[in-house]
PDB file of N, CA and C in Angstrom:
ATOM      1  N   UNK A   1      -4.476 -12.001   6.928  1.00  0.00           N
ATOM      2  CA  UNK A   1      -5.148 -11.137   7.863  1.00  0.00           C
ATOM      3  C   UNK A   1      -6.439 -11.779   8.340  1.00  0.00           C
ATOM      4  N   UNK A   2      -6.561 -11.141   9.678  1.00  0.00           N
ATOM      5  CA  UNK A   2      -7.749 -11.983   9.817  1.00  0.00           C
ATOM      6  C   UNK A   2      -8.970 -10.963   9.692  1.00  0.00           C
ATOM      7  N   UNK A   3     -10.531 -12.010   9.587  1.00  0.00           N
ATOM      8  CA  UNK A   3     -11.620 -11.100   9.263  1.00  0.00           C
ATOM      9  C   UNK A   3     -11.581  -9.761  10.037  1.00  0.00           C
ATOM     10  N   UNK A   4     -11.815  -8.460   9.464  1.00  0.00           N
ATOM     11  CA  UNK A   4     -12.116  -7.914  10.725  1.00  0.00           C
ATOM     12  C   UNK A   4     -10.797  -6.936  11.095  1.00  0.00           C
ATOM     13  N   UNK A   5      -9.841  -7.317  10.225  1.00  0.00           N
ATOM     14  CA  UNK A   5      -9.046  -6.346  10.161  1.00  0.00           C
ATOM     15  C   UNK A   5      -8.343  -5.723   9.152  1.00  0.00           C
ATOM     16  N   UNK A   6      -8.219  -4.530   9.336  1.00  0.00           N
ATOM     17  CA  UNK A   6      -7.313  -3.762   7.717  1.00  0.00           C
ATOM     18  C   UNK A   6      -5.974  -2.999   8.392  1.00  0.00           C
ATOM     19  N   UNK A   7      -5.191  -3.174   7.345  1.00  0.00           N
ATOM     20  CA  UNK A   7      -3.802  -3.162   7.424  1.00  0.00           C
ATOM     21  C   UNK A   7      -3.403  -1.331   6.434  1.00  0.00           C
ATOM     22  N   UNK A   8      -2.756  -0.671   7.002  1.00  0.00           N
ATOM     23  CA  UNK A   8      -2.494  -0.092   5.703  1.00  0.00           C
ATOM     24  C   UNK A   8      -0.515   0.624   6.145  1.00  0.00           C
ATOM     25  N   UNK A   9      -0.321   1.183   5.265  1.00  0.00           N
ATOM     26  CA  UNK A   9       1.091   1.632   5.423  1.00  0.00           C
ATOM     27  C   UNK A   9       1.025   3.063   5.955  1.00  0.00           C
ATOM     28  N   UNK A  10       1.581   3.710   7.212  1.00  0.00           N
ATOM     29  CA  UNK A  10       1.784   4.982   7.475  1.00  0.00           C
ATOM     30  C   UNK A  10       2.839   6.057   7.273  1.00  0.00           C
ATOM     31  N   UNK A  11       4.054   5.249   6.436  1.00  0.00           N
ATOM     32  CA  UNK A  11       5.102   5.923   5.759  1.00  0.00           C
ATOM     33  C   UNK A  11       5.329   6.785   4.687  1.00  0.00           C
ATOM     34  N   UNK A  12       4.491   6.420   3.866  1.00  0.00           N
ATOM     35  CA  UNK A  12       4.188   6.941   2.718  1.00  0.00           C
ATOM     36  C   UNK A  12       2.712   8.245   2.924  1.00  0.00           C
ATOM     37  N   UNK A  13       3.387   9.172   2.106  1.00  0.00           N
ATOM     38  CA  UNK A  13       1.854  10.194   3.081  1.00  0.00           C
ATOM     39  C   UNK A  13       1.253   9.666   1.742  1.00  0.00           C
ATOM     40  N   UNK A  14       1.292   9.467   0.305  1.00  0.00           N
ATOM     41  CA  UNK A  14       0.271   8.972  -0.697  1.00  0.00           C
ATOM     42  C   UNK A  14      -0.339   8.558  -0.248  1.00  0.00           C
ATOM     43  N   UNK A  15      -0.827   7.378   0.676  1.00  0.00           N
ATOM     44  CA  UNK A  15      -1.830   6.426   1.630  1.00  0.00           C
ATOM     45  C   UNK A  15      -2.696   7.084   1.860  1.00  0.00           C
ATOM     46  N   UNK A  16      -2.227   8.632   2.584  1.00  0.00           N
ATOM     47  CA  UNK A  16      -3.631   9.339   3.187  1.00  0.00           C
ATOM     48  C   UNK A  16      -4.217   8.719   4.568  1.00  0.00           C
ATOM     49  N   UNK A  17      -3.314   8.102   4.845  1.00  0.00           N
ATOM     50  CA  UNK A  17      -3.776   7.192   5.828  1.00  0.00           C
ATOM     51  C   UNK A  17      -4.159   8.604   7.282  1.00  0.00           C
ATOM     52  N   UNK A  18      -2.997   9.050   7.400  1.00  0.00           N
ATOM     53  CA  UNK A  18      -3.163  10.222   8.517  1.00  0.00           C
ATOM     54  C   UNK A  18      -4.398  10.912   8.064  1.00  0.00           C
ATOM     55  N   UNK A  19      -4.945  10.881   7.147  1.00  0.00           N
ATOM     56  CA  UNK A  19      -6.427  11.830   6.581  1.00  0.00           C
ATOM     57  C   UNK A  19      -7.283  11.185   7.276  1.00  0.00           C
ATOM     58  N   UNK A  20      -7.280   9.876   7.684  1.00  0.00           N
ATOM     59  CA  UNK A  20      -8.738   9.335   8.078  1.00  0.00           C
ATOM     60  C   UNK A  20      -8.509   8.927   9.427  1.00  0.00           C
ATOM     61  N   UNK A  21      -7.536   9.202  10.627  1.00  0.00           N
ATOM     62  CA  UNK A  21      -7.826   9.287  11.400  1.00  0.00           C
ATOM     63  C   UNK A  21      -8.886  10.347  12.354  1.00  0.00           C
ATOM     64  N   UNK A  22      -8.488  10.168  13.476  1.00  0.00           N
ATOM     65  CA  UNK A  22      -9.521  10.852  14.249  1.00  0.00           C
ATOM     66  C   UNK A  22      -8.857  11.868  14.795  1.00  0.00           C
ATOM     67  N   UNK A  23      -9.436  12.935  15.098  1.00  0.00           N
ATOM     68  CA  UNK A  23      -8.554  14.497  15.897  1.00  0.00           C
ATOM     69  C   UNK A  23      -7.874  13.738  17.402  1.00  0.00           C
ATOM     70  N   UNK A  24      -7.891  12.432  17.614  1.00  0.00           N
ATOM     71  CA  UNK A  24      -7.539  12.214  18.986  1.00  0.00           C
ATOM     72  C   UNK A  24      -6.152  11.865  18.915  1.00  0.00           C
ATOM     73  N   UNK A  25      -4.816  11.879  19.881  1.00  0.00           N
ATOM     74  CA  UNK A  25      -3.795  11.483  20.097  1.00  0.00           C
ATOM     75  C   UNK A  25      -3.605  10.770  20.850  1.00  0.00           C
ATOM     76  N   UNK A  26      -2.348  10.184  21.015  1.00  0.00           N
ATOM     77  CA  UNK A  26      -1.310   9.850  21.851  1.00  0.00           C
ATOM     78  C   UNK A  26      -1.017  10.733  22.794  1.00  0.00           C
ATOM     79  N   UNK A  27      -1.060  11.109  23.980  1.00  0.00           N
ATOM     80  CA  UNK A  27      -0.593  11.818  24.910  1.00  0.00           C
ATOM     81  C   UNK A  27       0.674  12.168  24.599  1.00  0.00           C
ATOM     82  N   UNK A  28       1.612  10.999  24.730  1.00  0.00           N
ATOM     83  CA  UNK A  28       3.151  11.233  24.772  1.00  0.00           C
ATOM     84  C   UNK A  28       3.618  11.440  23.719  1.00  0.00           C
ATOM     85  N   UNK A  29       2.587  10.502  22.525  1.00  0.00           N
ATOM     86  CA  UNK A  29       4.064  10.818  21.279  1.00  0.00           C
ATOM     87  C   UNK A  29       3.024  11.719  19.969  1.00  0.00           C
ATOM     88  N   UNK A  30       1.913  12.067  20.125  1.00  0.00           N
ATOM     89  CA  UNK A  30       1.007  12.859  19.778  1.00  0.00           C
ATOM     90  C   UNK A  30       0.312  12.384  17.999  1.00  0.00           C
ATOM     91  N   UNK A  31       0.842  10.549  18.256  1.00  0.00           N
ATOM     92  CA  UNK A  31       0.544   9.802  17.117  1.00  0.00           C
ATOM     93  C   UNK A  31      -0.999   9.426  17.585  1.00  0.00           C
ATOM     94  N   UNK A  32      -1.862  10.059  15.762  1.00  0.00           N
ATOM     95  CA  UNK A  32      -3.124   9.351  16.355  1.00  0.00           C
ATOM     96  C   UNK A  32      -3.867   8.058  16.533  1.00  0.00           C
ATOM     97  N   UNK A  33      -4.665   7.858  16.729  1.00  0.00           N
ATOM     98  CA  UNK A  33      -5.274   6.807  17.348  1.00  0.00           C
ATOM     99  C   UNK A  33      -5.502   5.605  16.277  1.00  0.00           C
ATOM    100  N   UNK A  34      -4.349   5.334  15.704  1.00  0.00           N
ATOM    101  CA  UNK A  34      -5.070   3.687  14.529  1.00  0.00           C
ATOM    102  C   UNK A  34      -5.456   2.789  15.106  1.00  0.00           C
ATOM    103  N   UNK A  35      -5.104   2.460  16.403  1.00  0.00           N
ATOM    104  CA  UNK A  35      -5.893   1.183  16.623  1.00  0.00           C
ATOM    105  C   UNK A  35      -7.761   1.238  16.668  1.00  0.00           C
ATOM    106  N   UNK A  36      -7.666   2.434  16.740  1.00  0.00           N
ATOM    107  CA  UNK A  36      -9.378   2.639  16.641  1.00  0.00           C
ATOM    108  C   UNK A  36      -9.966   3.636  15.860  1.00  0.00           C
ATOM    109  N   UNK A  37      -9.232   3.255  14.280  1.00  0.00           N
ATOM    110  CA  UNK A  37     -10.099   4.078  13.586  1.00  0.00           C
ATOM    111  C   UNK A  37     -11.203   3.119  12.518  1.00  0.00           C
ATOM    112  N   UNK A  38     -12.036   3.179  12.843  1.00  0.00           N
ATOM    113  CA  UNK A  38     -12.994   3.242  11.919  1.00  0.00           C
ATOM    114  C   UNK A  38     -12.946   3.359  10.625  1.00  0.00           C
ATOM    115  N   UNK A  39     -13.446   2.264   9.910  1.00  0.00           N
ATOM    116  CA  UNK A  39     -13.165   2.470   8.068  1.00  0.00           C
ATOM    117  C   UNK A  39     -14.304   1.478   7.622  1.00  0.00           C
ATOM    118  N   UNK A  40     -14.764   1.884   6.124  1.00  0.00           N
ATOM    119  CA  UNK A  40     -15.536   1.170   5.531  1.00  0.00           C
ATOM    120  C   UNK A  40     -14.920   1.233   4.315  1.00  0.00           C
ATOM    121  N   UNK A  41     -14.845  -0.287   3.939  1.00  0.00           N
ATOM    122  CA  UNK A  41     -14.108  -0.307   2.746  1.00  0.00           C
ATOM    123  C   UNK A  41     -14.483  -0.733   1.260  1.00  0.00           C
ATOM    124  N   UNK A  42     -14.684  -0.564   0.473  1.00  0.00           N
ATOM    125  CA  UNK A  42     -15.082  -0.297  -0.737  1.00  0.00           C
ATOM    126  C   UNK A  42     -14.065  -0.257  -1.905  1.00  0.00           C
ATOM    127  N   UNK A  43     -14.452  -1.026  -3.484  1.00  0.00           N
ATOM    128  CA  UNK A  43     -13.829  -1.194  -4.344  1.00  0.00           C
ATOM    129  C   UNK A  43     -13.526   0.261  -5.008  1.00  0.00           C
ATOM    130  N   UNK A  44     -12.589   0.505  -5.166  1.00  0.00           N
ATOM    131  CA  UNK A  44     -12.594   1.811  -5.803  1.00  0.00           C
ATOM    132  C   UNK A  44     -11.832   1.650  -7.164  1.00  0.00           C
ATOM    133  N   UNK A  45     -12.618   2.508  -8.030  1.00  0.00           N
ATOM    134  CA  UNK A  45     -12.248   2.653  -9.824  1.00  0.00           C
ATOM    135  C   UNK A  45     -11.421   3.759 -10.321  1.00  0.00           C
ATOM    136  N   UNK A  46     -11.123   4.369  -9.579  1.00  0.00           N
ATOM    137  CA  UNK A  46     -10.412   5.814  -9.673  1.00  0.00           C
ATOM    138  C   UNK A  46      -9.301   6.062  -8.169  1.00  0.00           C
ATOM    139  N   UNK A  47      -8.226   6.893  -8.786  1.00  0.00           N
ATOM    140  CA  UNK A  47      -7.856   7.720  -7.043  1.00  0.00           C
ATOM    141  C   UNK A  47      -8.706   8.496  -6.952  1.00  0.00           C
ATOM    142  N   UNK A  48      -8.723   8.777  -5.493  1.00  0.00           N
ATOM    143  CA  UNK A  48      -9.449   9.771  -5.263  1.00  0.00           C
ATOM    144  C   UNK A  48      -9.538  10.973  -5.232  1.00  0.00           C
ATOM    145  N   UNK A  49     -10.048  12.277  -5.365  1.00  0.00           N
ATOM    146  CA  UNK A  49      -9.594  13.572  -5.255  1.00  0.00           C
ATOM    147  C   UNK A  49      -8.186  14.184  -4.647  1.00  0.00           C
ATOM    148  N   UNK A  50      -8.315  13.077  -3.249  1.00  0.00           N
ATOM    149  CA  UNK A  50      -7.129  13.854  -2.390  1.00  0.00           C
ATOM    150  C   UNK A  50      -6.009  13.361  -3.440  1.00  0.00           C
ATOM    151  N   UNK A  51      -5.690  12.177  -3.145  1.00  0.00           N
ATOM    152  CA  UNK A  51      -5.011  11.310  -4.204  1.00  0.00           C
ATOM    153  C   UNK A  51      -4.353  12.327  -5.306  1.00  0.00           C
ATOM    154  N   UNK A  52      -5.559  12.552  -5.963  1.00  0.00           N
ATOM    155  CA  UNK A  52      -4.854  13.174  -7.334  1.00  0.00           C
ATOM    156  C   UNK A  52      -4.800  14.528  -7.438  1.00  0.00           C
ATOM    157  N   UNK A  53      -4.852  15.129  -6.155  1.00  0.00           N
ATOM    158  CA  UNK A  53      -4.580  16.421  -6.205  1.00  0.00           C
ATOM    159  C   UNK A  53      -2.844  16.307  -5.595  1.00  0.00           C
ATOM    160  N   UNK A  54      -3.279  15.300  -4.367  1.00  0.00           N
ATOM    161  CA  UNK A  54      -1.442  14.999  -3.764  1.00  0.00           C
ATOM    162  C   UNK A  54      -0.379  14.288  -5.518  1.00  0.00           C
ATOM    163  N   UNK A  55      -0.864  13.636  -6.099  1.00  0.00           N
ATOM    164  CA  UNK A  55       0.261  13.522  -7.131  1.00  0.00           C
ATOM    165  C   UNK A  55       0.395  14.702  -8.374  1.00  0.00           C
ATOM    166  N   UNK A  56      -0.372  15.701  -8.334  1.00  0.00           N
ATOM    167  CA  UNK A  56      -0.021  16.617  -9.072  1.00  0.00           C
ATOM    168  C   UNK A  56       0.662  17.588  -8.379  1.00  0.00           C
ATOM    169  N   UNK A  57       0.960  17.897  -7.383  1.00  0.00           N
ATOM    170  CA  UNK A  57       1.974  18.729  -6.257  1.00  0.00           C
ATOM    171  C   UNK A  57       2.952  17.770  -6.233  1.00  0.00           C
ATOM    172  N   UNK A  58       2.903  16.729  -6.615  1.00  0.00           N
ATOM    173  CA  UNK A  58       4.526  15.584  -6.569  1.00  0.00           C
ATOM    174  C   UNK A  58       4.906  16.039  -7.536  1.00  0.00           C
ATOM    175  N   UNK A  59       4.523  15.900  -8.941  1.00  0.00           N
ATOM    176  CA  UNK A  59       4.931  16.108 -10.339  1.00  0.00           C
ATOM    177  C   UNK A  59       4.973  17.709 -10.209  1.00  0.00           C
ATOM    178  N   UNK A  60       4.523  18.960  -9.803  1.00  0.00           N
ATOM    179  CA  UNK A  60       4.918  19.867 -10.253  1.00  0.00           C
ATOM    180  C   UNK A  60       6.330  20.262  -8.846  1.00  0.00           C
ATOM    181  N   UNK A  61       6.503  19.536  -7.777  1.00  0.00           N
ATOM    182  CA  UNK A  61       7.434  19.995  -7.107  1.00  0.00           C
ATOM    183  C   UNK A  61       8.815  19.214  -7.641  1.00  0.00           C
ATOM    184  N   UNK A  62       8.563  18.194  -7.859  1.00  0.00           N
ATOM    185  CA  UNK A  62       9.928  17.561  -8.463  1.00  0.00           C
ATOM    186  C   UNK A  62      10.305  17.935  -9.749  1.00  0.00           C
ATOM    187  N   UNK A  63       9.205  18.358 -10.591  1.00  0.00           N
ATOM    188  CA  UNK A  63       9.738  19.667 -12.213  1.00  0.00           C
ATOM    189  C   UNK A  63      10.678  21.106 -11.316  1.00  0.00           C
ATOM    190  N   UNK A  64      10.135  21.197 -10.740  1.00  0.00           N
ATOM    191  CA  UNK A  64      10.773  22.254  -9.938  1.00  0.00           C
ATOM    192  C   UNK A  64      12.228  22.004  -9.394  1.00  0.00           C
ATOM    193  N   UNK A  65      12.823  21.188  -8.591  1.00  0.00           N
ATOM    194  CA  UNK A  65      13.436  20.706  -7.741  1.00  0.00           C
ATOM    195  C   UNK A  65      14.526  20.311  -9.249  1.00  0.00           C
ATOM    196  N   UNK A  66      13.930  19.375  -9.913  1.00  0.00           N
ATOM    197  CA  UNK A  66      14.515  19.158 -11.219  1.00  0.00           C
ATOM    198  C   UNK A  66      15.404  21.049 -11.981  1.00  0.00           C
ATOM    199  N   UNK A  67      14.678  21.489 -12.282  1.00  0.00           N
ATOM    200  CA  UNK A  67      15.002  22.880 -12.370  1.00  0.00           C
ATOM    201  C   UNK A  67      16.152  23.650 -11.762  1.00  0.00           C
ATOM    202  N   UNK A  68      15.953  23.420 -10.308  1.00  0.00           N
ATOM    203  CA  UNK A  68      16.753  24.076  -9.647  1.00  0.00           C
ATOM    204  C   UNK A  68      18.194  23.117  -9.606  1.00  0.00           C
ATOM    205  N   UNK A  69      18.349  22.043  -9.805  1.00  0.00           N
ATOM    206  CA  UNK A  69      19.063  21.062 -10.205  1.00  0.00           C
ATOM    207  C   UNK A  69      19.999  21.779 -11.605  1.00  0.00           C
ATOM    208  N   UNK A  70      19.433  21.695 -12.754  1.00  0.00           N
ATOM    209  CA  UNK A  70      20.284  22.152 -13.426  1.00  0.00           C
ATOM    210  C   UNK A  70      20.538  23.514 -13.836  1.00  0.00           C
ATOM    211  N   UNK A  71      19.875  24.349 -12.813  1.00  0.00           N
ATOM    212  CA  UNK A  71      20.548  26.019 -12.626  1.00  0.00           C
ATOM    213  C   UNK A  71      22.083  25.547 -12.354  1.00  0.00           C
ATOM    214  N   UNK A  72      21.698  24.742 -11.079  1.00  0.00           N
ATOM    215  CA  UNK A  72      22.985  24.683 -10.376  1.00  0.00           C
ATOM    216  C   UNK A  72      24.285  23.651 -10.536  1.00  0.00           C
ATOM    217  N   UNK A  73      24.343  23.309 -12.107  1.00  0.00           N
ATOM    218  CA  UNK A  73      25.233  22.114 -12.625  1.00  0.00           C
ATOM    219  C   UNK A  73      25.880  23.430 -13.799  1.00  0.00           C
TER     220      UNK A  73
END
């Protein structure tokens, strides 16, 4: 990569990536604006709040999902 630019994945919602865009869109396809978002980037020692609030709604929806799984076996 070159200086000056950051890369990240938009497939995965874990990323959070859609969190740090901007309220602005795409006209047509109503995707927001990455080529111009703004970021400062920093070593981080922990996930972050959002982070670990989004993987505890993973783990309690897939206990669930799991559940309803073997009602129905």
């Amino acid at each position: 990569m070159q200086p000056g630019v950051v890369y990240t994945t938009f497939h995965h919602a874990m990323t959070g990536a859609n969190v740090v865009t901007t309220d602005y869109s795409d006209w047509a396809t109503n995707c927001p604006e990455y080529k111009v978002t703004a970021v400062q980037v920093k070593l981080a020692k922990r996930p972050s709040d959002w982070q670990e609030q989004y993987q505890k709604v993973k783990r309690k929806t897939t206990q669930i999902v799991k559940e309803i799984d073997l009602a129905r076996s």
